[in-house]
Protein backbone atom coordinates (compact mmCIF):
# COMPACT_ATOMS: atom_id res chain seq x y z
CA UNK A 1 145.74 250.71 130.00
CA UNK A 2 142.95 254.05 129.82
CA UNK A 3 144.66 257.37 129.44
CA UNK A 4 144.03 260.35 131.54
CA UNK A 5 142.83 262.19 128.81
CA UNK A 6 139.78 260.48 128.47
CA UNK A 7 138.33 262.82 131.41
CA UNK A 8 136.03 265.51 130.52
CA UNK A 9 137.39 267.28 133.40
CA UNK A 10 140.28 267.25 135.03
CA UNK A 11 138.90 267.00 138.78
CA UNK A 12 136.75 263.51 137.72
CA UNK A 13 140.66 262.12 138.58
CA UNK A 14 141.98 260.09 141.38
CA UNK A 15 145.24 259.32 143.32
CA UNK A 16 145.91 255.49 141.97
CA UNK A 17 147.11 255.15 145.67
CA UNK A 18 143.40 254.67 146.49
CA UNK A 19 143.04 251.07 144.89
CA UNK A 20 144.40 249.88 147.80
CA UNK A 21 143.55 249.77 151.21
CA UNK A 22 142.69 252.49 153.89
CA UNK A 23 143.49 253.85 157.39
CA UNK A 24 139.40 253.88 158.27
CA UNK A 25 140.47 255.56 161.11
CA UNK A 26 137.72 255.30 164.30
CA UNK A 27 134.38 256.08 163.40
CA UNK A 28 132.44 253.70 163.92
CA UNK A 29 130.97 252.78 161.45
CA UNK A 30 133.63 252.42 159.16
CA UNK A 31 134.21 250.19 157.21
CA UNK A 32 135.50 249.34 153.08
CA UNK A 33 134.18 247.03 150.47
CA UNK A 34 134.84 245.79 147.16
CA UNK A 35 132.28 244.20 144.69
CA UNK A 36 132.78 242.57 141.19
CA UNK A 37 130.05 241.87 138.67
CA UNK A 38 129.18 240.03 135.80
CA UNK A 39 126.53 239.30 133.05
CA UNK A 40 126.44 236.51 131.22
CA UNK A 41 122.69 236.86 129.34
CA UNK A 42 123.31 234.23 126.74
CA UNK A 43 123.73 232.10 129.21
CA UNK A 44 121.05 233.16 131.82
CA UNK A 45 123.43 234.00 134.27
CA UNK A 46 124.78 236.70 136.29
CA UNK A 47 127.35 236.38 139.68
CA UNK A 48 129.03 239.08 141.97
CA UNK A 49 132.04 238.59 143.97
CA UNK A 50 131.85 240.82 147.38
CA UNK A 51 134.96 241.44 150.11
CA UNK A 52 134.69 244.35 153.10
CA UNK A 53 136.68 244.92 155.73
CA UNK A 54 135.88 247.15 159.23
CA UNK A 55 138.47 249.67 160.90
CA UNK A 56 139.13 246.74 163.27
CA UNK A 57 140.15 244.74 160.43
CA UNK A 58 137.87 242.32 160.50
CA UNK A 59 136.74 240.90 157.16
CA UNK A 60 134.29 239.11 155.49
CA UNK A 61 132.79 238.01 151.78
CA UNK A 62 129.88 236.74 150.16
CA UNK A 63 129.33 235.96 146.52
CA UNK A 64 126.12 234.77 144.43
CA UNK A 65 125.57 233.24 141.14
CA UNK A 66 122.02 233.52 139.62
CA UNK A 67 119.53 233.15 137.01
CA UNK A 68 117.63 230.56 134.67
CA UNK A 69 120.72 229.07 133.80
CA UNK A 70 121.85 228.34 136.82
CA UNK A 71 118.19 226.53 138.21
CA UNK A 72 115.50 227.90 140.83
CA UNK A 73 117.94 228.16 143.72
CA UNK A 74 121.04 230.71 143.47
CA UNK A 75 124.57 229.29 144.10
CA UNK A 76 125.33 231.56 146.97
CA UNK A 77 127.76 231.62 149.62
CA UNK A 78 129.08 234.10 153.19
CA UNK A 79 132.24 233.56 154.67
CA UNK A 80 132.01 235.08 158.01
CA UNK A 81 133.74 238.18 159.81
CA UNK A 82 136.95 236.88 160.91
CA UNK A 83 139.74 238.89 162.05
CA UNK A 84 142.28 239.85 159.13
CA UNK A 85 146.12 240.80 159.15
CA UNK A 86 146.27 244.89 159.11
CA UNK A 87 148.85 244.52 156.84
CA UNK A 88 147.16 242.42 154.21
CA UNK A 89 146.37 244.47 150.62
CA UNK A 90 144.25 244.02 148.22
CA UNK A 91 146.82 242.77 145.96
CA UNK A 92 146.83 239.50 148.13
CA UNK A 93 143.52 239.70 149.68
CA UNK A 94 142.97 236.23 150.63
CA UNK A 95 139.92 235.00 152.93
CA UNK A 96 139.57 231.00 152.71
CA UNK A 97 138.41 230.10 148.96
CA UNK A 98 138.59 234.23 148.28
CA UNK A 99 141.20 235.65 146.42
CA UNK A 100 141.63 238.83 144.84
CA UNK A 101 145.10 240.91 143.35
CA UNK A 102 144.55 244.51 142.23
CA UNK A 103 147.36 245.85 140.67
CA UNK A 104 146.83 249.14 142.84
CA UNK A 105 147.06 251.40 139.74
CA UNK A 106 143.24 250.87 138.96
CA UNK A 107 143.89 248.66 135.91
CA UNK A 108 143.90 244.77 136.20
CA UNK A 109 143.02 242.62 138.80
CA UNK A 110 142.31 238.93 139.62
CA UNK A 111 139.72 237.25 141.38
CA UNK A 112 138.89 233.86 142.38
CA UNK A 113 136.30 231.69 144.30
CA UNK A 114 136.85 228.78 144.70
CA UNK A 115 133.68 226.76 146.76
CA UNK A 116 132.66 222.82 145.73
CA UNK A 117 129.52 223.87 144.32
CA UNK A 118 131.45 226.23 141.97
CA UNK A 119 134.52 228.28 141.10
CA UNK A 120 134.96 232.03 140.03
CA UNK A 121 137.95 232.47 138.19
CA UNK A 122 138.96 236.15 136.25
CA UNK A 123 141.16 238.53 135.33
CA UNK A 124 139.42 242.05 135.28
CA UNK A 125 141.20 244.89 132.91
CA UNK A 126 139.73 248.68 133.06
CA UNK A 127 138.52 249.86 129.95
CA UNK A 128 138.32 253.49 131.51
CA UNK A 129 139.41 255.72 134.22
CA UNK A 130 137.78 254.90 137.79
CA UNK A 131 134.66 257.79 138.80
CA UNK A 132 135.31 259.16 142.03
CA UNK A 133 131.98 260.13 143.98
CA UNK A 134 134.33 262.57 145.67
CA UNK A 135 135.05 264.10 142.32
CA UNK A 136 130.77 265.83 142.82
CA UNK A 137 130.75 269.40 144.32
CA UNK A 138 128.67 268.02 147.00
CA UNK A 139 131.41 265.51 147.75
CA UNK A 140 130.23 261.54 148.36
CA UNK A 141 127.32 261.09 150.94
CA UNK A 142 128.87 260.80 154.24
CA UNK A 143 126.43 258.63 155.14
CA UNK A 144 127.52 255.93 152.42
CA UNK A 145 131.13 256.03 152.62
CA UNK A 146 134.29 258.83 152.58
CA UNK A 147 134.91 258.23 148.82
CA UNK A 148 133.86 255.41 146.62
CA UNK A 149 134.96 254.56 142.66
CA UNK A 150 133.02 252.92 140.09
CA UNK A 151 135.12 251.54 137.07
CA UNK A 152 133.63 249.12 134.72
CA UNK A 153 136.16 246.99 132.45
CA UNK A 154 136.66 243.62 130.39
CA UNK A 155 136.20 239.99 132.71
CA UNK A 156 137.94 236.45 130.85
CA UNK A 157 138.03 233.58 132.55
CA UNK A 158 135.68 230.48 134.02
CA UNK A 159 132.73 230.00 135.94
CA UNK A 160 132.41 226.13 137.07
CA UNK A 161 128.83 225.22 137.89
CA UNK A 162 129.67 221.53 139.54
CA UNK A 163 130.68 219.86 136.44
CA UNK A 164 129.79 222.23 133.81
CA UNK A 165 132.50 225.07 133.03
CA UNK A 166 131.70 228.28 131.14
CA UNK A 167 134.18 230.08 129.61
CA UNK A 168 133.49 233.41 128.95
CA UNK A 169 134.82 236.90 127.82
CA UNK A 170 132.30 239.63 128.64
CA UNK A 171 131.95 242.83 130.26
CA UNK A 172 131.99 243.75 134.27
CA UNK A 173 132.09 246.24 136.87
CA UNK A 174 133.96 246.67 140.10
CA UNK A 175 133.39 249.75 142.85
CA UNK A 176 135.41 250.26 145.65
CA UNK A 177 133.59 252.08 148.94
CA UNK A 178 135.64 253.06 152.36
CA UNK A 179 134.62 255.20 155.10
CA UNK A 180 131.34 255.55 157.12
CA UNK A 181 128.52 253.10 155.83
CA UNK A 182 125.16 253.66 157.53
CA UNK A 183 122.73 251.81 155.44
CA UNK A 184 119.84 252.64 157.49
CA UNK A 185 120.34 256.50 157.08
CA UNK A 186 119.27 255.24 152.95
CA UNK A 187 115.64 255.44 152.48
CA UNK A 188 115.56 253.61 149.07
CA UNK A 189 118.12 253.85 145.95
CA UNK A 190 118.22 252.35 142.47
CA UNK A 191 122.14 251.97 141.74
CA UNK A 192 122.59 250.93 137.98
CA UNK A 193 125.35 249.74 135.63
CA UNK A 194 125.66 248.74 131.69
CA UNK A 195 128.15 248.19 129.29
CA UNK A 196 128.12 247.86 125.77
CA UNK A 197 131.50 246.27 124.98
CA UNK A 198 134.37 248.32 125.95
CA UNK A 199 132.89 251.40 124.46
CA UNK A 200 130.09 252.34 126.48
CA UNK A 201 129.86 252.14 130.67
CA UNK A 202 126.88 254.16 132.00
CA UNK A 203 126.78 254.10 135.92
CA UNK A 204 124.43 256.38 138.25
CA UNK A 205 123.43 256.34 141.65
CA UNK A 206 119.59 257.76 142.29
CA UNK A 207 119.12 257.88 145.96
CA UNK A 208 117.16 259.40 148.40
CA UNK A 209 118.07 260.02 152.06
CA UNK A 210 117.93 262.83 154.77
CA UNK A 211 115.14 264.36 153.06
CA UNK A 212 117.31 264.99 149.77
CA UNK A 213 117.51 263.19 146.43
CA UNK A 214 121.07 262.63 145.68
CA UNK A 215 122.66 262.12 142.05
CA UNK A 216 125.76 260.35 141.50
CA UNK A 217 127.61 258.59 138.46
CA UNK A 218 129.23 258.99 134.55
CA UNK A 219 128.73 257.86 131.31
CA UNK A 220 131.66 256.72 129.61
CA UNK A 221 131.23 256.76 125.56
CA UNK A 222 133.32 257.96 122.11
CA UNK A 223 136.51 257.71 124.22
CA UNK A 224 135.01 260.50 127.21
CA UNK A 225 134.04 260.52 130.70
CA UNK A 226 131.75 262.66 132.01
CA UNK A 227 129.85 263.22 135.22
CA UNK A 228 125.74 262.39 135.41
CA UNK A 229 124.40 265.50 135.54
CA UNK A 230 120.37 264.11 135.75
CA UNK A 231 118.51 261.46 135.43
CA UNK A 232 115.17 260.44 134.77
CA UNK A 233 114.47 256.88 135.89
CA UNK A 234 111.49 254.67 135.74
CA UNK A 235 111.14 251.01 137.09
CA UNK A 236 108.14 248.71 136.33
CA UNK A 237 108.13 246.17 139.32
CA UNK A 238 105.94 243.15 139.52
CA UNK A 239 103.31 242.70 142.24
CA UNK A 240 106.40 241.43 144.73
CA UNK A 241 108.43 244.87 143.97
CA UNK A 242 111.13 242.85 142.18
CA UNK A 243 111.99 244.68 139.20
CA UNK A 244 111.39 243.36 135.82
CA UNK A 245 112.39 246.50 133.71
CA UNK A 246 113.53 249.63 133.45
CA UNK A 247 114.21 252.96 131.57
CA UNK A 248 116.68 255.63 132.15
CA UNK A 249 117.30 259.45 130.57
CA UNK A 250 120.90 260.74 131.54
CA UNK A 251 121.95 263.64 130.98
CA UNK A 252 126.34 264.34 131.73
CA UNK A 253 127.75 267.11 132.42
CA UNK A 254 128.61 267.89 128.64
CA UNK A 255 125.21 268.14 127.41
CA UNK A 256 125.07 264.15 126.30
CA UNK A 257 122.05 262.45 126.47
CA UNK A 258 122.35 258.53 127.19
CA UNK A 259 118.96 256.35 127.02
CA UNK A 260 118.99 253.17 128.92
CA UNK A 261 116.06 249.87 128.82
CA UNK A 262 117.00 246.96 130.41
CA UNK A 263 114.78 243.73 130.38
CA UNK A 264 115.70 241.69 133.91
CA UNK A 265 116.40 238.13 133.98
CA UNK A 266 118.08 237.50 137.03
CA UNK A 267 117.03 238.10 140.33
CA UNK A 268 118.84 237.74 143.93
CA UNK A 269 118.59 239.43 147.47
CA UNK A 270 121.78 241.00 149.04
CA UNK A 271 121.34 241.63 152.76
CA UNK A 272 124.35 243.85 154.32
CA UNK A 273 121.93 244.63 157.18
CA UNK A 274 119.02 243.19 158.47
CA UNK A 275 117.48 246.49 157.72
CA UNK A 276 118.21 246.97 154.51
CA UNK A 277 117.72 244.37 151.21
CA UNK A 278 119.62 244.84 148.24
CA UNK A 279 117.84 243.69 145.19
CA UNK A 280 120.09 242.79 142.82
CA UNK A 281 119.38 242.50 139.58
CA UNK A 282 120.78 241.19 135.72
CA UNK A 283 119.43 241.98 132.46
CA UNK A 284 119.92 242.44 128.78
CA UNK A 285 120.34 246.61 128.10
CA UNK A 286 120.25 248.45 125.17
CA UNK A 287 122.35 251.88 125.41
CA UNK A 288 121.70 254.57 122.73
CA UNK A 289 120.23 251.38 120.59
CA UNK A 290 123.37 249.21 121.51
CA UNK A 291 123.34 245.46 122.54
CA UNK A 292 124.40 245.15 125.75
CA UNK A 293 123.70 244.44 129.65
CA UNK A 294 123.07 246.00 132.66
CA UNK A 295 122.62 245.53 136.49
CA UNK A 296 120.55 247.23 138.89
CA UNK A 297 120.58 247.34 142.63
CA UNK A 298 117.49 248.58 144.06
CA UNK A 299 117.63 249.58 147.91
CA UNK A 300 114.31 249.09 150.27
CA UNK A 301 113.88 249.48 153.92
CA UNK A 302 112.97 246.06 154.82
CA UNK A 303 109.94 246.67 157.10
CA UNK A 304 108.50 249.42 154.61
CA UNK A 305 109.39 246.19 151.77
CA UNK A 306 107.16 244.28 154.21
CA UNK A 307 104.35 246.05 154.40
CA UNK A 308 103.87 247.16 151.15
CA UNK A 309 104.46 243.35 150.20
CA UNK A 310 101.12 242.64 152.57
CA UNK A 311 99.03 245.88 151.93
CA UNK A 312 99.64 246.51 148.40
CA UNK A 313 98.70 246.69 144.95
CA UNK A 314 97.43 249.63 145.61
């Protein structure tokens, strides 16, 4: 179990109450979501796990495992919408093969997916407190949700790929999202995580939308967590915009400077709207000249992704 003490500042904490679900109330374009993921680089492999749920409780999930070691075609899978029980937590959440079981006090959880290509099978245990986007002066973009936490934490257990079953014992990241999600109001974002054992979690969230650039995110390191106060990012795509690498400068909110290079070796497409495509992204990271992994999300409008597909290089 993290301690409370490992926050730089007091206001970075949240109610535990908030691992759980929400009254979305009626806008309409509410909604709450839950993602879990995973690299595995020595074995050319990375997977997420992904549950939401609308204020009219209807639910759905999709999850994806991909990467050289698991062939040229991801193992993917979406269960559709399907109405839910209002009453149904997530410590039972249970939609067909899905299951997941927080402990609602942002600590441990279990997760499991089981399909007949493959089965997901983990228990998740925090290695620090969750960051709040709330906890920002600005508040979280209301465009993107009410609130959201991002916790990263230790993931032990199995991945079955038809016959062949992987044990492993590595690193992850969870975030939890609820309240207005308008992912065409986002004009492009790069969302990163990276681990280095249980020591180091570096998160941020560079994103630009209603004509602002918004920073979100903390770097968790020598036993503190502190808010991103800047970052300098830079991704080198290949001629398809997928990205292949990247560097990051972050700077927290007590003075620390974290550097960030990631080498990509995993690849998939997320699409939560037909507007929008996620491109998701596994790699091997090194963090202040650590061994370790990292993930990055980058966000693109898919018609401007289109065009600049067919017009460009530039």
């Amino acid at each position: 179990m993290f301690q409370s003490n490992q926050l730089a500042n007091p206001n970075l904490s949240i109610d535990a109450i908030h691992d759980g679900r929400h009254d979305l109330g009626a806008k309409p374009l509410a909604r709450e979501s839950i993602p879990y993921i995973v690299v595995l680089p020595d074995e050319g492999i990375a997977f997420f796990t992904y549950t939401w749920v609308t204020k009219d409780s209807v639910a759905g999930a999709a999850m994806a495992i991909f990467g050289p070691g698991v062939g040229s075609a991801p193992i993917q899978l979406r269960l559709a919408d399907r109405p839910v029980p209002r009453d149904m937590n997530f410590d039972g959440w249970s939609i067909e093969g899905f299951k997941m079981e927080h402990d609602l006090k942002f600590d441990r959880a279990h997760v499991r997916w089981d399909t007949p290509e493959a089965t997901i099978d983990f228990h998740f245990e925090a290695s620090h407190p969750p960051y709040a986007y709330g906890s920002h002066p600005r508040g979280c973009p209301s465009y993107a949700a009410d609130n959201r936490i991002e916790q990263a934490g230790r993931a032990k257990g199995t991945l079955r790929l038809g016959d062949r079953v992987i044990s492993f014992d590595a690193t992850s990241h969870r975030d939890h999202s609820w309240g207005t999600r308008d992912w065409l109001a986002m004009q492009h974002y790069e969302w990163f995580v990276g681990q280095v054992g249980n020591d180091v979690a570096v998160h941020f969230w560079h994103l630009q939308a209603l004509g602002q650039t918004e920073i979100r995110g903390f770097v968790y390191k020598n036993g503190l967590m502190a808010a991103v106060a800047d970052v300098d990012v830079s991704v080198e795509f290949d001629k398809e915009y997928w990205q292949q690498r990247y560097t990051a400068k972050i700077v927290d909110e007590e003075g620390r400077v974290t550097e960030v290079s990631t080498q990509v070796f995993a690849h998939y497409t997320l699409v939560p709207d037909p507007g929008i495509h996620l491109r998701e992204s596994g790699g091997r990271a090194t963090i202040d000249g650590k061994q370790g992994v990292g993930w990055m999300e980058v966000g693109w409008p898919k018609d401007y992704l289109d065009h600049i597909n067919k017009n460009g290089p530039y």
